[in-house]
PDB file of N, CA and C in Angstrom:
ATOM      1  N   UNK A   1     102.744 106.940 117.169  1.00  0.00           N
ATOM      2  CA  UNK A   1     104.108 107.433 117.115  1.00  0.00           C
ATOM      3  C   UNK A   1     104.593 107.565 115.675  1.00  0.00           C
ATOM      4  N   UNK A   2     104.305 106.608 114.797  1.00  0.00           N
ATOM      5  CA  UNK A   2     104.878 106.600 113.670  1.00  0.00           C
ATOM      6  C   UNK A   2     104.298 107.412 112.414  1.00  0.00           C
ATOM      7  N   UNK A   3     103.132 107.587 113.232  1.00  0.00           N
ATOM      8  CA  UNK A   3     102.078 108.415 111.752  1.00  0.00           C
ATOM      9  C   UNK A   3     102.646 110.111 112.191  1.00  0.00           C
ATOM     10  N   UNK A   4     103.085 110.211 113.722  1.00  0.00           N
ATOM     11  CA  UNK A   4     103.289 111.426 114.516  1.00  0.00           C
ATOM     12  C   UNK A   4     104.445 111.890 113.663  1.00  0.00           C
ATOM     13  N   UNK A   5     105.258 111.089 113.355  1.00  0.00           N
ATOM     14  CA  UNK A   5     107.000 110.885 113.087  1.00  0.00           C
ATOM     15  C   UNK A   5     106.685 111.634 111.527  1.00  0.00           C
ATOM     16  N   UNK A   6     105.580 110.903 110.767  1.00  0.00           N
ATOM     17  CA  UNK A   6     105.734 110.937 109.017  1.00  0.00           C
ATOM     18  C   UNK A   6     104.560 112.471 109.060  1.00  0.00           C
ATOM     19  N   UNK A   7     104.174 112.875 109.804  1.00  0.00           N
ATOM     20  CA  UNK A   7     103.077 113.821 109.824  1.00  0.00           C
ATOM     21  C   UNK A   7     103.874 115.161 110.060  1.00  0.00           C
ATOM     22  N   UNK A   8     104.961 115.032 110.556  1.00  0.00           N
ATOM     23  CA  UNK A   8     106.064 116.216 111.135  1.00  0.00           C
ATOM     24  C   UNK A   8     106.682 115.939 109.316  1.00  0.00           C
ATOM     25  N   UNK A   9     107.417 115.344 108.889  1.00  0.00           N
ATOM     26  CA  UNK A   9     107.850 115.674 107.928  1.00  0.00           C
ATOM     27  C   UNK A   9     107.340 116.298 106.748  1.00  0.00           C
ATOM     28  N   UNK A  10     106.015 115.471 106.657  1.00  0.00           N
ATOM     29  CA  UNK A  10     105.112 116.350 105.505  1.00  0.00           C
ATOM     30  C   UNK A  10     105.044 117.109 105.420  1.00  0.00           C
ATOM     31  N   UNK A  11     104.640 118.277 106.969  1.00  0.00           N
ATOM     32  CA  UNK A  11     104.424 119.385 107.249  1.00  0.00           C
ATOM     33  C   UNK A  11     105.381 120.468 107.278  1.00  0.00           C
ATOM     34  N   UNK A  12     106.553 119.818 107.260  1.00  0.00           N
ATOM     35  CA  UNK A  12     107.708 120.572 107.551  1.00  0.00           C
ATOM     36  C   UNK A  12     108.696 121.095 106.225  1.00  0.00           C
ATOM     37  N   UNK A  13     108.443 119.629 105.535  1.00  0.00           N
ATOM     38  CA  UNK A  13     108.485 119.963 104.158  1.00  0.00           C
ATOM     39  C   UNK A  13     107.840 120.751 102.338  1.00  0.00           C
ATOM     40  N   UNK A  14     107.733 121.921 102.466  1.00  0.00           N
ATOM     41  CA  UNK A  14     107.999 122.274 100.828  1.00  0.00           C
ATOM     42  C   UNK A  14     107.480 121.362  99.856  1.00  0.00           C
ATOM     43  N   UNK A  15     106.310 121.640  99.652  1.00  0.00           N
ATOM     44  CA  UNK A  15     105.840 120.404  98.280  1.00  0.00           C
ATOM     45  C   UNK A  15     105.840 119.022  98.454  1.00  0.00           C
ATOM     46  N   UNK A  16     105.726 118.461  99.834  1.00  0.00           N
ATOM     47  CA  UNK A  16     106.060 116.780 100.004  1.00  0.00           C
ATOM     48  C   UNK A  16     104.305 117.096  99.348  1.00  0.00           C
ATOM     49  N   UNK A  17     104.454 115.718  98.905  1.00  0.00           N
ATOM     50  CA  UNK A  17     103.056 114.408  98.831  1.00  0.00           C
ATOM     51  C   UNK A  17     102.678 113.838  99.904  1.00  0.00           C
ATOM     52  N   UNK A  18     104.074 113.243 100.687  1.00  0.00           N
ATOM     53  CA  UNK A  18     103.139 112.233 101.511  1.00  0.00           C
ATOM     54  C   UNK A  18     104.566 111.630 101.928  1.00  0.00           C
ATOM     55  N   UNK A  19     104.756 110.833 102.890  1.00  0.00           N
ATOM     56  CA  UNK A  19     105.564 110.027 103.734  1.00  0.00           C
ATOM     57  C   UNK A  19     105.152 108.383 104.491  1.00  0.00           C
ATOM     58  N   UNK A  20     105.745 107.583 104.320  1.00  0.00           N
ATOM     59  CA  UNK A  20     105.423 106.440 104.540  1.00  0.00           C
ATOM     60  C   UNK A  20     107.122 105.494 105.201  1.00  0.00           C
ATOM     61  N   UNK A  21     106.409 104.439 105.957  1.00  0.00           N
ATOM     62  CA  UNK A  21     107.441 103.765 106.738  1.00  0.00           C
ATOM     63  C   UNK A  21     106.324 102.305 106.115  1.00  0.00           C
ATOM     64  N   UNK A  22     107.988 101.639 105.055  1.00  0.00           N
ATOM     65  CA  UNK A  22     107.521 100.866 104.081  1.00  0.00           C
ATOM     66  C   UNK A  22     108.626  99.423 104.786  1.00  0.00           C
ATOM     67  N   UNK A  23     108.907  97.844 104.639  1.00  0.00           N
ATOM     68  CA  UNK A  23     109.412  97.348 105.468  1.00  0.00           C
ATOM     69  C   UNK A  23     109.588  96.839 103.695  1.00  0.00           C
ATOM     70  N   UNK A  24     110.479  96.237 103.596  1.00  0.00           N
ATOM     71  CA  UNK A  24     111.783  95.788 102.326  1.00  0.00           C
ATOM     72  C   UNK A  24     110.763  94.413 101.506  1.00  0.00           C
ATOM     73  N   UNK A  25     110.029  94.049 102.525  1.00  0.00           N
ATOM     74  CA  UNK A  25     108.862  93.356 101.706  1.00  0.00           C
ATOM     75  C   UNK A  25     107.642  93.732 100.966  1.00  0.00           C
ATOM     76  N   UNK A  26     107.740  95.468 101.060  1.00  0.00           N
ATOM     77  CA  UNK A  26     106.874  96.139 100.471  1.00  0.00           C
ATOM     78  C   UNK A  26     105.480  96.004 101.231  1.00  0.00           C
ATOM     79  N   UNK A  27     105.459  95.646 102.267  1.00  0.00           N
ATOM     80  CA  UNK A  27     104.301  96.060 103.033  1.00  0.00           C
ATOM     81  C   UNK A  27     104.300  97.530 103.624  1.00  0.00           C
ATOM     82  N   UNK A  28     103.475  98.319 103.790  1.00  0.00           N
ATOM     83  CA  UNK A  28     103.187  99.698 104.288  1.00  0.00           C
ATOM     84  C   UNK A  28     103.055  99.485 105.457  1.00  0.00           C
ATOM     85  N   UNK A  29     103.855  99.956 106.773  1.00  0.00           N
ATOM     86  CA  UNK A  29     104.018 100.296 108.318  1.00  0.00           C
ATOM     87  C   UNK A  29     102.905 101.063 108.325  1.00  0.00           C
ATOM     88  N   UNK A  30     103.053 102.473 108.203  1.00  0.00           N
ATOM     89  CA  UNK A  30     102.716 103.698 108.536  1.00  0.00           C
ATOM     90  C   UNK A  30     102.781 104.921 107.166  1.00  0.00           C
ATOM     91  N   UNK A  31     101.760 105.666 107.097  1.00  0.00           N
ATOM     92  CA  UNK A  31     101.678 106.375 106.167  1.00  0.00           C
ATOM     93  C   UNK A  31     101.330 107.962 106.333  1.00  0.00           C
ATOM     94  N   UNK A  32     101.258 109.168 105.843  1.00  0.00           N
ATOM     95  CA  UNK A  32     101.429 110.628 106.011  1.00  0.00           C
ATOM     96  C   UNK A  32     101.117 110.612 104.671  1.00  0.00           C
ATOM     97  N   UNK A  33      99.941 111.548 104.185  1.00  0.00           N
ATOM     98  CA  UNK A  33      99.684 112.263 103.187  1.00  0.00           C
ATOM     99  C   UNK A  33      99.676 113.801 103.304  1.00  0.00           C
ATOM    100  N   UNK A  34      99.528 114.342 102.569  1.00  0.00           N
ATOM    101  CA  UNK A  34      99.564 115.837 102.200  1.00  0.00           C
ATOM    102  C   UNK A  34      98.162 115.799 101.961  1.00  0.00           C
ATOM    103  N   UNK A  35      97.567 117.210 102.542  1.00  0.00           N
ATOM    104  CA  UNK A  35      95.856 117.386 102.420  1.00  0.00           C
ATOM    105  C   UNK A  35      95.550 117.021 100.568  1.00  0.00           C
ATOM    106  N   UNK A  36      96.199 117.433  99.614  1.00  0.00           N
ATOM    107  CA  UNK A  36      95.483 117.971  98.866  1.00  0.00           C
ATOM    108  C   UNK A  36      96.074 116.475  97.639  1.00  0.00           C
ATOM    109  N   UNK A  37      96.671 115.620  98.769  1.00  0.00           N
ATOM    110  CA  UNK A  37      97.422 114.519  97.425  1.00  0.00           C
ATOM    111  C   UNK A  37      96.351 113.078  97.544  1.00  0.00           C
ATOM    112  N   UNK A  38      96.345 113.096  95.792  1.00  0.00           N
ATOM    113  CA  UNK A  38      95.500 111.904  95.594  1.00  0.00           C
ATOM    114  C   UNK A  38      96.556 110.617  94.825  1.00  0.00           C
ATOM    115  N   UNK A  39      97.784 110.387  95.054  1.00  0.00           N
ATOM    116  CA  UNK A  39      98.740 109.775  94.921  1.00  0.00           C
ATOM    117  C   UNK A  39      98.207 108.789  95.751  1.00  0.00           C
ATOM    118  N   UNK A  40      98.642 107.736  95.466  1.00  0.00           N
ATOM    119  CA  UNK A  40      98.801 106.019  96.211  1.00  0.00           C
ATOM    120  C   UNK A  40      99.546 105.807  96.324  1.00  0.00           C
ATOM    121  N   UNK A  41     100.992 105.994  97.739  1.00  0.00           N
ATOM    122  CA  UNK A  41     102.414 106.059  98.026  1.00  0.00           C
ATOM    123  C   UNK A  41     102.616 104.628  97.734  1.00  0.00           C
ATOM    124  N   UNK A  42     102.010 103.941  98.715  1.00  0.00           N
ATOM    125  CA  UNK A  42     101.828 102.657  99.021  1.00  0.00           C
ATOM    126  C   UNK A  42     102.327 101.881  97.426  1.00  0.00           C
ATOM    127  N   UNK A  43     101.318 101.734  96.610  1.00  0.00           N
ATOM    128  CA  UNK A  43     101.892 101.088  95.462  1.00  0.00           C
ATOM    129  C   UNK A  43     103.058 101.711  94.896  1.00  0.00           C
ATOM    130  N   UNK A  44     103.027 103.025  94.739  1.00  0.00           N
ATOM    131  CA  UNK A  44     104.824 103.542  93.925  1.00  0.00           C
ATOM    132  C   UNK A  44     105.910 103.121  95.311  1.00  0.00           C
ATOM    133  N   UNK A  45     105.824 102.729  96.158  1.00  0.00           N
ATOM    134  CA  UNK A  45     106.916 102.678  97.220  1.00  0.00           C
ATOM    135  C   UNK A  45     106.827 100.729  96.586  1.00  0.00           C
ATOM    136  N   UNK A  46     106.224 100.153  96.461  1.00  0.00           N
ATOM    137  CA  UNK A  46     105.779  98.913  96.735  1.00  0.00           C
ATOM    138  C   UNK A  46     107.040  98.591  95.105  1.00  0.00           C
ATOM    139  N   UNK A  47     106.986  99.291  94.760  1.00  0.00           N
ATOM    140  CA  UNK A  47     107.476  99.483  93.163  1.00  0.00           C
ATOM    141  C   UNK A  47     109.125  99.714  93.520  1.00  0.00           C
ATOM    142  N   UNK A  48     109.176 100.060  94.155  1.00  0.00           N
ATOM    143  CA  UNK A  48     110.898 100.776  94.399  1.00  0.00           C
ATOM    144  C   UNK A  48     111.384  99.912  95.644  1.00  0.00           C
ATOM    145  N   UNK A  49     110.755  98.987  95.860  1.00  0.00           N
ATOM    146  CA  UNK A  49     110.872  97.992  97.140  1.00  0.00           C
ATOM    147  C   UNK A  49     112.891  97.199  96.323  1.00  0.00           C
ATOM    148  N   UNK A  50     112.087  96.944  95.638  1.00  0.00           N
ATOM    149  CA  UNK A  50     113.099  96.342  94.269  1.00  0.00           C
ATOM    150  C   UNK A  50     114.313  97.027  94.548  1.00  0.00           C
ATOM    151  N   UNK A  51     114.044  97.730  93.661  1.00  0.00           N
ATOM    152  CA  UNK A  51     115.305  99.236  93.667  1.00  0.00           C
ATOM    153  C   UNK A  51     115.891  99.221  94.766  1.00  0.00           C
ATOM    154  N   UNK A  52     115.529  99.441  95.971  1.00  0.00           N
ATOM    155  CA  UNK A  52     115.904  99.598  97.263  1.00  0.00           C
ATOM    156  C   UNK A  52     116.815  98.563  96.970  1.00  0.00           C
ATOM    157  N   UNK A  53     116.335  97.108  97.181  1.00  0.00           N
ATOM    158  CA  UNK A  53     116.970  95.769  98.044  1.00  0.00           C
ATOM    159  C   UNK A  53     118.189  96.028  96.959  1.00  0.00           C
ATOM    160  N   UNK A  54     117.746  95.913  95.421  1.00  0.00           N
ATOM    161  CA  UNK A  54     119.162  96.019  94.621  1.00  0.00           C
ATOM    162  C   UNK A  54     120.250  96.664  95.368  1.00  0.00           C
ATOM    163  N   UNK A  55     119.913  98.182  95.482  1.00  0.00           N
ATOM    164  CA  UNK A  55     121.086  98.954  95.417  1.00  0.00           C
ATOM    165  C   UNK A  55     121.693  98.775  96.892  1.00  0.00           C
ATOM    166  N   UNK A  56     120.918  98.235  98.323  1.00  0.00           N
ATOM    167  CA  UNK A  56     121.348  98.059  99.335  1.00  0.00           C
ATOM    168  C   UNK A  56     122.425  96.935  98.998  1.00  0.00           C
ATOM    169  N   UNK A  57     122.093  96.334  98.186  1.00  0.00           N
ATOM    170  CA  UNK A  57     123.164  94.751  97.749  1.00  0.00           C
ATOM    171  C   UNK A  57     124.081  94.803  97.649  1.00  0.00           C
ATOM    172  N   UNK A  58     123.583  95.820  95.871  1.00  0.00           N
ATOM    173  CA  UNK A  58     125.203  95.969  95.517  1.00  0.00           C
ATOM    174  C   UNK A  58     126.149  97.287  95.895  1.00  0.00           C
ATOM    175  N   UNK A  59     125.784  98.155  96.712  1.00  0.00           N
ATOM    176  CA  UNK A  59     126.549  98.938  97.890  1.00  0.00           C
ATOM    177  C   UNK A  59     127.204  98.045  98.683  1.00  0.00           C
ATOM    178  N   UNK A  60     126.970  96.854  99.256  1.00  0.00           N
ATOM    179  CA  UNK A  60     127.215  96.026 100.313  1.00  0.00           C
ATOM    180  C   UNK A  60     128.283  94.918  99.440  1.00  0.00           C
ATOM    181  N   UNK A  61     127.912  94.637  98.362  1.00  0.00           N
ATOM    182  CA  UNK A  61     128.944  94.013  97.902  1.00  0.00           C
ATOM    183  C   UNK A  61     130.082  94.271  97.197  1.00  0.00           C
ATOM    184  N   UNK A  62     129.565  96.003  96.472  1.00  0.00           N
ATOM    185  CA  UNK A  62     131.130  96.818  96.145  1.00  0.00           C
ATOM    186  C   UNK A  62     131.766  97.193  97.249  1.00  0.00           C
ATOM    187  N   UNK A  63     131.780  96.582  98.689  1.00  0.00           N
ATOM    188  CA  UNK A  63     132.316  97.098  99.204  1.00  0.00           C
ATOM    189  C   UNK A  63     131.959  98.639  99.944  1.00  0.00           C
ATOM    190  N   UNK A  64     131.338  99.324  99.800  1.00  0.00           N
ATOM    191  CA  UNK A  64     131.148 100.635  99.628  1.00  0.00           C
ATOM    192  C   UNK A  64     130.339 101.215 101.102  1.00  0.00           C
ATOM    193  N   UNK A  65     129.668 100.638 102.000  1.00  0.00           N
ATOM    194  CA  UNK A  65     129.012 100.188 103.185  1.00  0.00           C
ATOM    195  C   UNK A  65     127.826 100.284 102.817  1.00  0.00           C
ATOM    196  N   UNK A  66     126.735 100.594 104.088  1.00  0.00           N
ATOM    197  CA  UNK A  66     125.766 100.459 103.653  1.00  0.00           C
ATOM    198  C   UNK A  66     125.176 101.764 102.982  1.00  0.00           C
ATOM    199  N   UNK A  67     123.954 101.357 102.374  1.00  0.00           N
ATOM    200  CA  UNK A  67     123.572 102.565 101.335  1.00  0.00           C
ATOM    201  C   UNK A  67     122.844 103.586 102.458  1.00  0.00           C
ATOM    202  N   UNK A  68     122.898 104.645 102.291  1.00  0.00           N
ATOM    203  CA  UNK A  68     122.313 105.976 103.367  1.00  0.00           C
ATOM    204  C   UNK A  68     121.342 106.359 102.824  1.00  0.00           C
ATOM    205  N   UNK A  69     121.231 106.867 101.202  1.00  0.00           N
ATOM    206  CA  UNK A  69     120.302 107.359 100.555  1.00  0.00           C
ATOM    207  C   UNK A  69     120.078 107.122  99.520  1.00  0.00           C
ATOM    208  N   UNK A  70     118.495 107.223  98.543  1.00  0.00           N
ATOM    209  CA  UNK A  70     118.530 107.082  97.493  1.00  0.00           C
ATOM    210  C   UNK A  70     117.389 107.698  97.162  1.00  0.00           C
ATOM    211  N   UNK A  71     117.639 108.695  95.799  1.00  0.00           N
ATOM    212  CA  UNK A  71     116.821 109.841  95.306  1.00  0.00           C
ATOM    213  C   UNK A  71     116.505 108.840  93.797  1.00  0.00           C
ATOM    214  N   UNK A  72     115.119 109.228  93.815  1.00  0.00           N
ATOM    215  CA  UNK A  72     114.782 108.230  92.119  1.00  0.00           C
ATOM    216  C   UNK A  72     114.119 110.249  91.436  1.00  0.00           C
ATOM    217  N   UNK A  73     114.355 111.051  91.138  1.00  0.00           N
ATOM    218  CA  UNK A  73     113.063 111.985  89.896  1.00  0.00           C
ATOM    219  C   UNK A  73     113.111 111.175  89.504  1.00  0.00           C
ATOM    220  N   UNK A  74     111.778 111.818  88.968  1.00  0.00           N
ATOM    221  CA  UNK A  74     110.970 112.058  87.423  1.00  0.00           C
ATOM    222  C   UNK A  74     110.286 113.556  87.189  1.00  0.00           C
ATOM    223  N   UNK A  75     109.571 113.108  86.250  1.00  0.00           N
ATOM    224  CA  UNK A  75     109.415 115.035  85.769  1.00  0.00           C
ATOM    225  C   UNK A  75     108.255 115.307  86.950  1.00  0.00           C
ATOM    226  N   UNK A  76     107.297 114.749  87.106  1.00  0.00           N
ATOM    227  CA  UNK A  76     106.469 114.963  88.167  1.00  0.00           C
ATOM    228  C   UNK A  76     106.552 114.806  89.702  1.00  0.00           C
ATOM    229  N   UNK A  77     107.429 113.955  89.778  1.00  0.00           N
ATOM    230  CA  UNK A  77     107.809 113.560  91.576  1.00  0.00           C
ATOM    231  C   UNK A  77     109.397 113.080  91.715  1.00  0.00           C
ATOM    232  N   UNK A  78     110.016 113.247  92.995  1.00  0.00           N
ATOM    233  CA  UNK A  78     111.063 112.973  93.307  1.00  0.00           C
ATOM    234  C   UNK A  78     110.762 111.869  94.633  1.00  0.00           C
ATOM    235  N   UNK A  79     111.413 111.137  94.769  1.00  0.00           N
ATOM    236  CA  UNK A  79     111.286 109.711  95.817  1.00  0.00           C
ATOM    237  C   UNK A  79     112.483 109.678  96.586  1.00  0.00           C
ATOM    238  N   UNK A  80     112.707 110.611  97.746  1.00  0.00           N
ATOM    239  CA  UNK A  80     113.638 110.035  98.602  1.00  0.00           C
ATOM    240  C   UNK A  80     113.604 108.688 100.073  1.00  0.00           C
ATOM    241  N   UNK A  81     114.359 108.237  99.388  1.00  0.00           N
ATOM    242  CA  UNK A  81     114.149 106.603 100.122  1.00  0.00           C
ATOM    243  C   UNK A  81     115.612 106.715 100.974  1.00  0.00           C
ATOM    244  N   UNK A  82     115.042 106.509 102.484  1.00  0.00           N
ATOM    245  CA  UNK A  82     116.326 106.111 103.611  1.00  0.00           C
ATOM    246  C   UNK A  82     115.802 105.069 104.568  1.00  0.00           C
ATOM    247  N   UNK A  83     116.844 104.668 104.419  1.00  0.00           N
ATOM    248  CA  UNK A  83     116.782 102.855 105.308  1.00  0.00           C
ATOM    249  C   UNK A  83     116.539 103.865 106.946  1.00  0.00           C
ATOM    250  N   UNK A  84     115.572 102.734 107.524  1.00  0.00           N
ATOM    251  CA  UNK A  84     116.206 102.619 109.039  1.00  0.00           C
ATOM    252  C   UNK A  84     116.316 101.626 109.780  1.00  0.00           C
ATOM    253  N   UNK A  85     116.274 100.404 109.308  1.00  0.00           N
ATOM    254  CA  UNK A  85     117.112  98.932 109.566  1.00  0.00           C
ATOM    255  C   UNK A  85     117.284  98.732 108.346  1.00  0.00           C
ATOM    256  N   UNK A  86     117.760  97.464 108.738  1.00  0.00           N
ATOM    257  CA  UNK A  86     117.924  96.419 107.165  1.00  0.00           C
ATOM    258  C   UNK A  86     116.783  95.667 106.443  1.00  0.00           C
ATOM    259  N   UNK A  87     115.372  96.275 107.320  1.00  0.00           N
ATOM    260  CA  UNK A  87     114.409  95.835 107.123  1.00  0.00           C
ATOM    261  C   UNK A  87     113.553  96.746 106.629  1.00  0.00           C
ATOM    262  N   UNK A  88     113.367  98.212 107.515  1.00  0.00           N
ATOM    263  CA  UNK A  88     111.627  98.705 106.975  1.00  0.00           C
ATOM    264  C   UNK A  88     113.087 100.199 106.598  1.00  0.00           C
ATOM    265  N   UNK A  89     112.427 100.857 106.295  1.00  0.00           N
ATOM    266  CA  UNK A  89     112.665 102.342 105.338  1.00  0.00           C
ATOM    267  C   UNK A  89     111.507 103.677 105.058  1.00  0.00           C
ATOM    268  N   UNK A  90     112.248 104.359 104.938  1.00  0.00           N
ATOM    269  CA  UNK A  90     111.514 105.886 104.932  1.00  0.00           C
ATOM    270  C   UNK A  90     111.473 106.099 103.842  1.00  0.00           C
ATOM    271  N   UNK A  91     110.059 106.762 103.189  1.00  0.00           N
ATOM    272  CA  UNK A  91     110.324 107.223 101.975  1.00  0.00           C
ATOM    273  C   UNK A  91     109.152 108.388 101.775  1.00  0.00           C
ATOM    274  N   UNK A  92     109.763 109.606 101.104  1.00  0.00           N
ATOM    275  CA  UNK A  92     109.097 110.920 100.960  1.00  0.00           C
ATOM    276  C   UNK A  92     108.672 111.117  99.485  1.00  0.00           C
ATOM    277  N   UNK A  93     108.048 111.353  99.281  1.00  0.00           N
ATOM    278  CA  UNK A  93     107.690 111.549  97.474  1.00  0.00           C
ATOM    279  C   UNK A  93     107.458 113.295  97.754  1.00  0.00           C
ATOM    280  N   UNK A  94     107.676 113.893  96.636  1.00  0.00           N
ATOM    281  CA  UNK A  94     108.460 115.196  96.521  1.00  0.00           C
ATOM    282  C   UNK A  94     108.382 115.849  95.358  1.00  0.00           C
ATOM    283  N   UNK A  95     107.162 117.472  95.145  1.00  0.00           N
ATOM    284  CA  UNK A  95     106.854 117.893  94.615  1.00  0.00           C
ATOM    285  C   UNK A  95     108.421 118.214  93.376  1.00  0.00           C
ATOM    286  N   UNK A  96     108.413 118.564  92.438  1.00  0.00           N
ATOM    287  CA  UNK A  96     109.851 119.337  91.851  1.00  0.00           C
ATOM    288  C   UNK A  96     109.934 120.604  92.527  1.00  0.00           C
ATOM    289  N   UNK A  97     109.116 120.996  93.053  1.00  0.00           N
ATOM    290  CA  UNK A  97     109.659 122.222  93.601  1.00  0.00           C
ATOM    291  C   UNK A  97     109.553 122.120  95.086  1.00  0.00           C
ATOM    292  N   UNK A  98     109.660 120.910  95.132  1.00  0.00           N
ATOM    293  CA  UNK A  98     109.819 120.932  96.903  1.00  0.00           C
ATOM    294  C   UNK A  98     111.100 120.919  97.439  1.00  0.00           C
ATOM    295  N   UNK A  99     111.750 121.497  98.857  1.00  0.00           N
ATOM    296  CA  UNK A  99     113.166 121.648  99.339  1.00  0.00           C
ATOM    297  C   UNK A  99     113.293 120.523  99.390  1.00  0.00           C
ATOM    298  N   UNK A 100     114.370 119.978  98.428  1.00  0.00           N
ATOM    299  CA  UNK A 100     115.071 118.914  98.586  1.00  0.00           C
ATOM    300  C   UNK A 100     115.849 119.077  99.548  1.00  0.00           C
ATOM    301  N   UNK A 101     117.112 120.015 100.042  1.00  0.00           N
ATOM    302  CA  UNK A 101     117.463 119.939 101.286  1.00  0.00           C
ATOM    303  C   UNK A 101     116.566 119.782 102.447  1.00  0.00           C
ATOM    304  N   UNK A 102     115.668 120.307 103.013  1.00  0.00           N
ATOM    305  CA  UNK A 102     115.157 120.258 103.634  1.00  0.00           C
ATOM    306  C   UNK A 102     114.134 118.821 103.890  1.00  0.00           C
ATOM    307  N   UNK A 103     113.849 118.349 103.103  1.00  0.00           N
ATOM    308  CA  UNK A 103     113.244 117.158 102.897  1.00  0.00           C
ATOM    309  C   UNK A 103     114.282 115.953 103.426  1.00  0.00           C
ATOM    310  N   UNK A 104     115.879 116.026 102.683  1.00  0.00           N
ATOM    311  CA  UNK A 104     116.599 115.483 103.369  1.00  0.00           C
ATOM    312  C   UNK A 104     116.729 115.715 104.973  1.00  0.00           C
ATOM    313  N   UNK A 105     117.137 116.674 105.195  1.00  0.00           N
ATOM    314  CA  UNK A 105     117.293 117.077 106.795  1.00  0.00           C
ATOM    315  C   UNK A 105     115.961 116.295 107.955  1.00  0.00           C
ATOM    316  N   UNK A 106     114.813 116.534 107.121  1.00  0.00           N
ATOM    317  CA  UNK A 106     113.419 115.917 107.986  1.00  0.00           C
ATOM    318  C   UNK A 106     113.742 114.528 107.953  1.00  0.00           C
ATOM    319  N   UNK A 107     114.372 113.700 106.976  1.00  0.00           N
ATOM    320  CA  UNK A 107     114.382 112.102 106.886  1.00  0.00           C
ATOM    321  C   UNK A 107     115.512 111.444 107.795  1.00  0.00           C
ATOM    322  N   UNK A 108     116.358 112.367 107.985  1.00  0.00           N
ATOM    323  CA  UNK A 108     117.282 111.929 108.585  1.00  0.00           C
ATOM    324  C   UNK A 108     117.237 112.427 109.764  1.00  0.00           C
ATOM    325  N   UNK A 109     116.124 113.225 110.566  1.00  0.00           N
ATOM    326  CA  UNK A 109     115.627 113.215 112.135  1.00  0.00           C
ATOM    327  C   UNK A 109     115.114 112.386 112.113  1.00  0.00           C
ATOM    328  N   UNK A 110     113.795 111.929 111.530  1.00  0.00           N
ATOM    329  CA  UNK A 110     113.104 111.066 111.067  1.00  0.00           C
ATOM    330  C   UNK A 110     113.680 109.753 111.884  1.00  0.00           C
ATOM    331  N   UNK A 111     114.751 109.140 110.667  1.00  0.00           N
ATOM    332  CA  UNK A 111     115.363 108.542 110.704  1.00  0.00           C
ATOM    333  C   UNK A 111     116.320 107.732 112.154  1.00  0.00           C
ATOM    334  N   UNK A 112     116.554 109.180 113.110  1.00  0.00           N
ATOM    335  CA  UNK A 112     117.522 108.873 114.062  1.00  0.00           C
ATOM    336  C   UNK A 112     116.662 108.251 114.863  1.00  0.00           C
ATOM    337  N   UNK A 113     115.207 109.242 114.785  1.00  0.00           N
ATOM    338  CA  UNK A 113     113.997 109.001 115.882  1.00  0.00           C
ATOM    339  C   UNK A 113     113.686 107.575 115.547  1.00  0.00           C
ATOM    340  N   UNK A 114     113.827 107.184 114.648  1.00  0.00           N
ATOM    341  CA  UNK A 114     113.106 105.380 114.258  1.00  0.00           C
ATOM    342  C   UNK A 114     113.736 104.514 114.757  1.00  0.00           C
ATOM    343  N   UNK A 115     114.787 104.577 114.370  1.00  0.00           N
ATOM    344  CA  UNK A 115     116.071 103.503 114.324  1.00  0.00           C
ATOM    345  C   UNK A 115     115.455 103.522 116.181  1.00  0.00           C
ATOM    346  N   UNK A 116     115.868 103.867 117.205  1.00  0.00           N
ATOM    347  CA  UNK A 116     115.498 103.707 118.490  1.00  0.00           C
ATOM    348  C   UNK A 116     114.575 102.601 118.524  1.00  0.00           C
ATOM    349  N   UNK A 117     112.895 102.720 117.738  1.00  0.00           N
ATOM    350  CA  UNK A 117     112.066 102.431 118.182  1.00  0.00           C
ATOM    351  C   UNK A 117     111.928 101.187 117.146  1.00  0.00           C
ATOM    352  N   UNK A 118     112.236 100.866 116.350  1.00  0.00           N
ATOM    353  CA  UNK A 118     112.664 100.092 115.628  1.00  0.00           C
ATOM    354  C   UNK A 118     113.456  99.186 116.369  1.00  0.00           C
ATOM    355  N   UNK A 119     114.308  98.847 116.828  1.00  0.00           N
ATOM    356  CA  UNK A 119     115.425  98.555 117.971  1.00  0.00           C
ATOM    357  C   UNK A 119     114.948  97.583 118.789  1.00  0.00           C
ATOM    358  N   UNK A 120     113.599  98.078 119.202  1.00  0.00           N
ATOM    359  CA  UNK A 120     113.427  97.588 120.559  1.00  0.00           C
ATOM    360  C   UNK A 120     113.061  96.033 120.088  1.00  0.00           C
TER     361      UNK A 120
END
């Protein structure tokens, strides 16, 4: 189900790398590559595990609710990271010329579809 879930986004998306369902301890759930990517999601997600918990924090403690999204570029890749508990998270790594809208739109079906199964 979950490789089904990250295998629709890759595909659907414009220049993705790869897709992974990463849990806030930086262990790797489930993972989706792109045919032609020799990237290691796993460790750059494992890297932004950090980042994540920070900014979920201090969203939660400015008051502000919880965090929905978070985009990291760089000149070579873009990292969109979306929670789907308070525990594991989605995250797309993202050519520069890949649809960033569209990349959003896939994470947040993604997203609705998890949270369910996640749940149980």
């Amino acid at each position: 189900m979950f490789e089904a879930t990250l295998r629709q986004i890759v595909d659907s998306t414009d220049g993705a790398v790869g897709a992974l369902i990463m849990g806030l301890d930086g262990i790797s759930v489930a993972r989706a590559d792109a045919a032609a990517s020799d990237l290691d999601i796993d460790v750059v997600a494992a890297e932004y595990t950090a980042l994540l918990r920070k900014s979920m924090r201090t969203a939660e403690d400015a008051a502000l609710g919880q965090m929905r999204e978070l985009v990291v570029a760089s000149d070579r890749l873009a990292f969109l990271i979306t929670p789907i508990t308070e525990e594991y998270f989605l995250l797309l790594v993202l050519e520069p010329r890949g649809g960033l809208g569209r990349a959003r739109f896939e994470l947040r079906k993604a997203q609705l579809a998890l949270e369910e199964e996640f749940s149980v």
